[in-house]
C-alpha atoms as a PDB file:
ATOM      1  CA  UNK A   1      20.904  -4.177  -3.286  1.00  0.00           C
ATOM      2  CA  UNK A   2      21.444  -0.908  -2.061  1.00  0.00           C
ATOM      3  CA  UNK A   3      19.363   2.271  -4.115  1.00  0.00           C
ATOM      4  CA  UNK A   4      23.327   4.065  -3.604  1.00  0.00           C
ATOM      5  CA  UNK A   5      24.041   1.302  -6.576  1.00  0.00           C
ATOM      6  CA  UNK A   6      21.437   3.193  -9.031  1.00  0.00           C
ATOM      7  CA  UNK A   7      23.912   5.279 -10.768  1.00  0.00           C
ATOM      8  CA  UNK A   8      26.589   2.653 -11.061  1.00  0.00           C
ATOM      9  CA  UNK A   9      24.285   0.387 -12.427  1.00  0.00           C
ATOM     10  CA  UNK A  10      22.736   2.698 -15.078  1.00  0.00           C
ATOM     11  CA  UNK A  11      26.187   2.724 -16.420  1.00  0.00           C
ATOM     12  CA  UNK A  12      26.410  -1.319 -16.643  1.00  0.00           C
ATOM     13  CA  UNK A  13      23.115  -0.335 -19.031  1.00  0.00           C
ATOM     14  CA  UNK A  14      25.270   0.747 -22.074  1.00  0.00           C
ATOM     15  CA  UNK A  15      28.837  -1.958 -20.943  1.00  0.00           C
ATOM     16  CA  UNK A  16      29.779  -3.322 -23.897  1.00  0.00           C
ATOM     17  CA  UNK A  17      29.387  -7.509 -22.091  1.00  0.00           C
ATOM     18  CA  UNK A  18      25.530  -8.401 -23.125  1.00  0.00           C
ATOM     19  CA  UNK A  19      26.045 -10.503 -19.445  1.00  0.00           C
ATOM     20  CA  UNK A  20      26.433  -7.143 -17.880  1.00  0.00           C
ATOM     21  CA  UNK A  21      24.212  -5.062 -19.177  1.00  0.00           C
ATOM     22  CA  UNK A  22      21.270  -7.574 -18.732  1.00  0.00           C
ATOM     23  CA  UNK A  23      22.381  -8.188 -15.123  1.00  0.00           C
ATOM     24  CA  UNK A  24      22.320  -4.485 -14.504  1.00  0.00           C
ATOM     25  CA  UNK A  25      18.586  -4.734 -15.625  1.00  0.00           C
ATOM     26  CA  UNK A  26      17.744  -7.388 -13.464  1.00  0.00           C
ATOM     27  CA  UNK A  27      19.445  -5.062 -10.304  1.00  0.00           C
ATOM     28  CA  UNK A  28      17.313  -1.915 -10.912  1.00  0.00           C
ATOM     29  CA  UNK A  29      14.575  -4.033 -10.927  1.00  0.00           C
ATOM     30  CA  UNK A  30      15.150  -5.775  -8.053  1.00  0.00           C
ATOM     31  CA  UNK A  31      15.868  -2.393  -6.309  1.00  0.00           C
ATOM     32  CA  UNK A  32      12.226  -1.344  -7.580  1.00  0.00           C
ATOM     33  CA  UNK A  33      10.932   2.082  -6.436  1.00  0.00           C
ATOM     34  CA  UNK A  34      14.169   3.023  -4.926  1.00  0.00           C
ATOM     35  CA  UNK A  35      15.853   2.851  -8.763  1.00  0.00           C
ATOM     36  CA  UNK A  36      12.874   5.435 -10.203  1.00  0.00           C
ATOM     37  CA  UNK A  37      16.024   7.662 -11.062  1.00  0.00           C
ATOM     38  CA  UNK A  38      16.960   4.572 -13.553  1.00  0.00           C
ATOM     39  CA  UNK A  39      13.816   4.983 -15.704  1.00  0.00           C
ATOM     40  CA  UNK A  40      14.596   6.944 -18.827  1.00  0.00           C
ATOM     41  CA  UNK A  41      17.558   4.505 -19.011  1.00  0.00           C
ATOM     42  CA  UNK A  42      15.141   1.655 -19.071  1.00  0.00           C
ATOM     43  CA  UNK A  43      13.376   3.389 -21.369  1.00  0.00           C
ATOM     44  CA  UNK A  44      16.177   3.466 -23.705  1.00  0.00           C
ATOM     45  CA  UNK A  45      16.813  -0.123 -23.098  1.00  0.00           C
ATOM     46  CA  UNK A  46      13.021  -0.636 -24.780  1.00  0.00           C
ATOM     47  CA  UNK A  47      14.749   0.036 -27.882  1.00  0.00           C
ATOM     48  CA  UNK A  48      17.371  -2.002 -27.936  1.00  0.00           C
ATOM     49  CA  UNK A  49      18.455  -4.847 -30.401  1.00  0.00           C
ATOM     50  CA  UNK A  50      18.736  -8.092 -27.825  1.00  0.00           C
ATOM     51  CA  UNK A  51      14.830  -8.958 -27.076  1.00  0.00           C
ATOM     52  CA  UNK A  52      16.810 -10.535 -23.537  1.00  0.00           C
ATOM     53  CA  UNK A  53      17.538  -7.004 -23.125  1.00  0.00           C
ATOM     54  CA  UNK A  54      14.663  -5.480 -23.468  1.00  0.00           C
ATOM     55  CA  UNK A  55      12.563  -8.048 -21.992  1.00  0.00           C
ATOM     56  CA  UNK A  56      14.691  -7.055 -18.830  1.00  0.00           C
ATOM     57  CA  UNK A  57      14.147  -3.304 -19.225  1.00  0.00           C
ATOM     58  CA  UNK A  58      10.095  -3.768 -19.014  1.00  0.00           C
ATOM     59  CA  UNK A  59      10.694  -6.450 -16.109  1.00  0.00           C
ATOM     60  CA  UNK A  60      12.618  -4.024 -14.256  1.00  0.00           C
ATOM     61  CA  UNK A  61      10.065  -0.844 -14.919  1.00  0.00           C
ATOM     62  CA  UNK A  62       7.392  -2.810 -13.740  1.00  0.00           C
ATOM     63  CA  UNK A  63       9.153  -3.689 -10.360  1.00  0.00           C
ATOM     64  CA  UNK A  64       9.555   0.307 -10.546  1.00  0.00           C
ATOM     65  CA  UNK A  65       5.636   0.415  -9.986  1.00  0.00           C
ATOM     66  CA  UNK A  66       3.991   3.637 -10.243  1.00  0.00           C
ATOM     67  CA  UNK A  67       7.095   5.554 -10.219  1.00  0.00           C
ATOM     68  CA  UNK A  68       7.713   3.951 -13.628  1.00  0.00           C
ATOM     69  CA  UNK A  69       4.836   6.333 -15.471  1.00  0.00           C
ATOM     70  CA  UNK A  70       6.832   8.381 -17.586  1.00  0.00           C
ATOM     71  CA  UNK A  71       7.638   4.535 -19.290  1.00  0.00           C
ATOM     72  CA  UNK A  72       4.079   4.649 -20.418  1.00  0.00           C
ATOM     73  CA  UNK A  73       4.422   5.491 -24.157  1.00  0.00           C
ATOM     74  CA  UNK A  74       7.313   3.174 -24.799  1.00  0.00           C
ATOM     75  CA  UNK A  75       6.348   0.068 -22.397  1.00  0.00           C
ATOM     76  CA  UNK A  76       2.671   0.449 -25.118  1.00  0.00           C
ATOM     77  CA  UNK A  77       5.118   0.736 -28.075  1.00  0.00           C
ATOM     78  CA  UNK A  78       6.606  -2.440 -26.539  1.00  0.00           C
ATOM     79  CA  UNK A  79       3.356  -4.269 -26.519  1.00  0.00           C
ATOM     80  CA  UNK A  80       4.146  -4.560 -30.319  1.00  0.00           C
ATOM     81  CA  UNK A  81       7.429  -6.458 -30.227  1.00  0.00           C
ATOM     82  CA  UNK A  82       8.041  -9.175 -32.560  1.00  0.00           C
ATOM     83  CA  UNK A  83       9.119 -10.985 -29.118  1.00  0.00           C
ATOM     84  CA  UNK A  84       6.388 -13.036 -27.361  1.00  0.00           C
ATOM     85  CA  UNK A  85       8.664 -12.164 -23.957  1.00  0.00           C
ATOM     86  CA  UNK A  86       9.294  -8.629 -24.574  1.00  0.00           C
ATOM     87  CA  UNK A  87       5.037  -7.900 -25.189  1.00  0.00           C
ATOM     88  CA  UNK A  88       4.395 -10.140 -22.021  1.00  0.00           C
ATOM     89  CA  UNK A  89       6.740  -8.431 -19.925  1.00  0.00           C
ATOM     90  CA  UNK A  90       5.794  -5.045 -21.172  1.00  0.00           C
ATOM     91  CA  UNK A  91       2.051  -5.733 -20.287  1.00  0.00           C
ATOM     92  CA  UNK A  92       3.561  -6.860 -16.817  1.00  0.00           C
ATOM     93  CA  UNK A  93       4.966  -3.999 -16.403  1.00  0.00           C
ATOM     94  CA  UNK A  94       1.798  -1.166 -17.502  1.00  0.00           C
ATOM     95  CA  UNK A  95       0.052  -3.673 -15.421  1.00  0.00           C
ATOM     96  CA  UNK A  96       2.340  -2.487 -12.186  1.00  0.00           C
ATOM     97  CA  UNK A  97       1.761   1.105 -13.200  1.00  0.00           C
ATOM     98  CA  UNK A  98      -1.609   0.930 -12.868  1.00  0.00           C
ATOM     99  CA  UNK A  99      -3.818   3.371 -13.285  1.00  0.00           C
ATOM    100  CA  UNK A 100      -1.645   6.124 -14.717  1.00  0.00           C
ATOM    101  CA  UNK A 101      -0.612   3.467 -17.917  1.00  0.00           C
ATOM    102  CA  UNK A 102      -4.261   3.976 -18.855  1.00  0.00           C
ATOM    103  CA  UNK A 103      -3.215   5.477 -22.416  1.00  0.00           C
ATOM    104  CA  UNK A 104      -2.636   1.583 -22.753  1.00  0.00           C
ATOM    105  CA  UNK A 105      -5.813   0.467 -22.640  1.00  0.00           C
ATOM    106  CA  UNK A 106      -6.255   0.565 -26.463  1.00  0.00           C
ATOM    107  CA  UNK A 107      -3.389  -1.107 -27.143  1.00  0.00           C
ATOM    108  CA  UNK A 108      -4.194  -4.023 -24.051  1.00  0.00           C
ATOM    109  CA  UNK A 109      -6.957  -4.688 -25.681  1.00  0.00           C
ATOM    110  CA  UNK A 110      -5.535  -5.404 -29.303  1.00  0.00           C
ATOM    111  CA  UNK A 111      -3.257  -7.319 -27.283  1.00  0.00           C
ATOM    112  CA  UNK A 112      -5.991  -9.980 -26.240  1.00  0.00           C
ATOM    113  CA  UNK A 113      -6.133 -11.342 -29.740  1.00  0.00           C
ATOM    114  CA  UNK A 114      -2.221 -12.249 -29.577  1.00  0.00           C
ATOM    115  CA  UNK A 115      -1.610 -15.667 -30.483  1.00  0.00           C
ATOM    116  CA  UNK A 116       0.725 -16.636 -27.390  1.00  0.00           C
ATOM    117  CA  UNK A 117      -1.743 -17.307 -24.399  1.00  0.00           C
ATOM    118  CA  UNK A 118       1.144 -16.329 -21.839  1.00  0.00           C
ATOM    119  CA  UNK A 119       0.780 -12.690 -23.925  1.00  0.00           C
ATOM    120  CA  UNK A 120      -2.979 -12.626 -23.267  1.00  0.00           C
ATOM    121  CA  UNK A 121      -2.917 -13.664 -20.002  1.00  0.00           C
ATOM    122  CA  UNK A 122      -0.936 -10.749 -18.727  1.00  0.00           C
ATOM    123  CA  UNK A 123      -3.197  -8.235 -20.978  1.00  0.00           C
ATOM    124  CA  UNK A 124      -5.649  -9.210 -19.340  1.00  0.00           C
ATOM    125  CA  UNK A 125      -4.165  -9.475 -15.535  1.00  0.00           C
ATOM    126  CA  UNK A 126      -2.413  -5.526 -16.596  1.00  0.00           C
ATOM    127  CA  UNK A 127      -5.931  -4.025 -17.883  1.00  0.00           C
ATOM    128  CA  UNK A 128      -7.496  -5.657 -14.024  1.00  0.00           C
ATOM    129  CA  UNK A 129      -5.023  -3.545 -12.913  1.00  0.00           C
ATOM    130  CA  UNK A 130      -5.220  -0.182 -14.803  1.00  0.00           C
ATOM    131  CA  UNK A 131      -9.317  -0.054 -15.668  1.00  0.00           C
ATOM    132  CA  UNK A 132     -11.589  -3.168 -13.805  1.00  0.00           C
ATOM    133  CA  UNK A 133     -14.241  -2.450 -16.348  1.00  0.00           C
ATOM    134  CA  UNK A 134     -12.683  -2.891 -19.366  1.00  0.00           C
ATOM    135  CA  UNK A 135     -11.090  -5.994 -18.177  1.00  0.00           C
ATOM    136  CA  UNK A 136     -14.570  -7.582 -17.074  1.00  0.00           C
ATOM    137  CA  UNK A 137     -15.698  -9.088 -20.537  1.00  0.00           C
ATOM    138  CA  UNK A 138     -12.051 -10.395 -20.947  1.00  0.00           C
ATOM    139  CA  UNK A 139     -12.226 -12.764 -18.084  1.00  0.00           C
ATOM    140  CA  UNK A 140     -13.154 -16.137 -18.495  1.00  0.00           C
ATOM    141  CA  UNK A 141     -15.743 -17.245 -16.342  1.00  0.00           C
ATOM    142  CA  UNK A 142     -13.502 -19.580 -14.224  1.00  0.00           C
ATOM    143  CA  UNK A 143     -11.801 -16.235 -13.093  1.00  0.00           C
ATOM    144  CA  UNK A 144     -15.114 -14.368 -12.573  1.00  0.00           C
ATOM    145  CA  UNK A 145     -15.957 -17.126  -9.990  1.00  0.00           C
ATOM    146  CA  UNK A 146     -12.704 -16.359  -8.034  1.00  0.00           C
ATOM    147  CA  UNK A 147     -13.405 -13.145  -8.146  1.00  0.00           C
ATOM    148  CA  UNK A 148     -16.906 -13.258  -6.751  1.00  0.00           C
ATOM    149  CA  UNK A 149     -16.253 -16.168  -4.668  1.00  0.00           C
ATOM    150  CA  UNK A 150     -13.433 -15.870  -3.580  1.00  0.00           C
ATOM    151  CA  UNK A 151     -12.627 -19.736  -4.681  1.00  0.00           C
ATOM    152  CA  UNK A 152      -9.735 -21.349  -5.991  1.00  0.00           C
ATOM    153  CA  UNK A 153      -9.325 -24.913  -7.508  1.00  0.00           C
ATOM    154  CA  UNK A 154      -6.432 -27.214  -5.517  1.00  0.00           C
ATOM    155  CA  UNK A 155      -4.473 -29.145  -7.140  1.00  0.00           C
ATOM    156  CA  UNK A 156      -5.763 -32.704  -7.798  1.00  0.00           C
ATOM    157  CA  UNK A 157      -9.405 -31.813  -7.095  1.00  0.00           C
ATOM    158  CA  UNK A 158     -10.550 -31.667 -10.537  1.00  0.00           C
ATOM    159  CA  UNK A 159     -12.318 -28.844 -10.788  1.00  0.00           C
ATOM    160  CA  UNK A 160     -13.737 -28.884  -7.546  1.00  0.00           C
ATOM    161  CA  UNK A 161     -13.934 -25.662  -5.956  1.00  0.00           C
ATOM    162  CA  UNK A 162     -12.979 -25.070  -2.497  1.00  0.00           C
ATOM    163  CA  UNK A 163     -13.146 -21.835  -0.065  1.00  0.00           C
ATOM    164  CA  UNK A 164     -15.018 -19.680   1.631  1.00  0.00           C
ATOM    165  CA  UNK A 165     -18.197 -17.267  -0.546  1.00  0.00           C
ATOM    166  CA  UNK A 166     -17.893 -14.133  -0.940  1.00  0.00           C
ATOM    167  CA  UNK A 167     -20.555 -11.192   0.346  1.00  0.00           C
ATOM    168  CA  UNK A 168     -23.132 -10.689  -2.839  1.00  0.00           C
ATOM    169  CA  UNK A 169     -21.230 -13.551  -5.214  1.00  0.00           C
ATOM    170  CA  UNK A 170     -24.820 -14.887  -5.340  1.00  0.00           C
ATOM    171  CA  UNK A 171     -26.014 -11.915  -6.730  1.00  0.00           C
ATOM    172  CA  UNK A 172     -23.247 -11.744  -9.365  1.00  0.00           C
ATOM    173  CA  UNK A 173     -23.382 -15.239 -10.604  1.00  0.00           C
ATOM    174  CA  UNK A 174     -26.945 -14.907 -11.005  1.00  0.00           C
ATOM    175  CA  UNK A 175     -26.659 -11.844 -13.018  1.00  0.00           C
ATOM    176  CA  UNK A 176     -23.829 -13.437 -15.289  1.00  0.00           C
ATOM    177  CA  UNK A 177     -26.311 -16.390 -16.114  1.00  0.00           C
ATOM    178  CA  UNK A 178     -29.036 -13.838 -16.834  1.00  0.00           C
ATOM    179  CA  UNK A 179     -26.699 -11.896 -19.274  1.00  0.00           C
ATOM    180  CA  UNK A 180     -25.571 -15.168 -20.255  1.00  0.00           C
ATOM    181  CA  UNK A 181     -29.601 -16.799 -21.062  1.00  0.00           C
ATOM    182  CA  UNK A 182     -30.817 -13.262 -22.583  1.00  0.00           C
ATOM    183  CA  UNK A 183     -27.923 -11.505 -24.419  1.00  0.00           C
ATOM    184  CA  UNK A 184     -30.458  -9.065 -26.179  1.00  0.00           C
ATOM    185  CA  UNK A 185     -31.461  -7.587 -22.843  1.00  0.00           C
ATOM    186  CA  UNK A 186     -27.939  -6.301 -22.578  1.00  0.00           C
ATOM    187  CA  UNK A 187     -29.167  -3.134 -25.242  1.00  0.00           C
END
């Protein structure tokens, strides 16, 4: 879809048809950067009553990226939703920002106790994304290995682990089982 379809499709945000308006959502996003010009729209769409809707709006500011920043403050208001969708997309989306959403941290973090896994999961994946450190005691060790190996489980293996190592993953694992065997070193 062409970015010339921005304006015309920031109008479909208010039609009256729920069809249309959602479908408008899903366009900007898949315009991404190109639709930055649709952001405060999105923004507004944060706030409105259909959770499709909104779960839409922080889809398609994510696929915004970067350009999406001025979204910050409402995509972290949206990490409160009573919708399990609407604070997964939302994290998605701060996650895409990247570093600039880091006045989300905070409220990522809180966001790691939330009982829908899906809503953790993407906490976690959008604070790897905004602040590496902060997300490094979130990961479970299964995705610390990936990281420092490089190594992904295939399917039907079970649990083997398969791939090439990574410079220095030695090093790492070594110091997690340290940390791991003598916690009160860590002081």
């Amino acid at each position: 879809m062409a970015p010339t379809a921005v304006p015309e499709l920031i109008k479909a945000l208010k039609d009256e048809d729920w069809q249309v308006r959602n479908q408008a959502a899903v366009a900007l996003g898949d315009i991404g950067r190109e639709a930055k010009a649709a952001v405060p729209a999105l923004i507004d769409v944060l706030q409105a009553e259909d959770k499709y809707f909104r779960s839409h709006g922080a889809t398609a500011l994510g696929k915004i990226g970067r350009e999406a920043r001025a979204a910050v403050p409402a995509l972290t208001k949206a990490l409160k939703d009573n919708d399990e969708d609407v604070r997964r997309d939302a994290a998605t989306a701060l996650g895409h920002i990247g570093p600039e959403a880091k006045a989300a941290v905070p409220d990522l973090v809180a966001l790691l106790k939330d009982e829908r896994r899906p809503v953790r999961k993407q906490a976690v994946r959008a604070l790897q994304a905004i602040d590496p450190e902060v997300a490094a005691p979130h990961l479970t060790f299964r995705s610390r290995l990936r990281r420092w190996f490089g190594w992904r489980t295939s399917p039907g293996t079970k649990g083997e682990w398969s791939g090439q190592v990574k410079k220095g993953a030695t090093s790492q694992l070594l110091l997690h089982r340290h940390r791991r065997d003598n916690p009160r070193e860590l002081t």
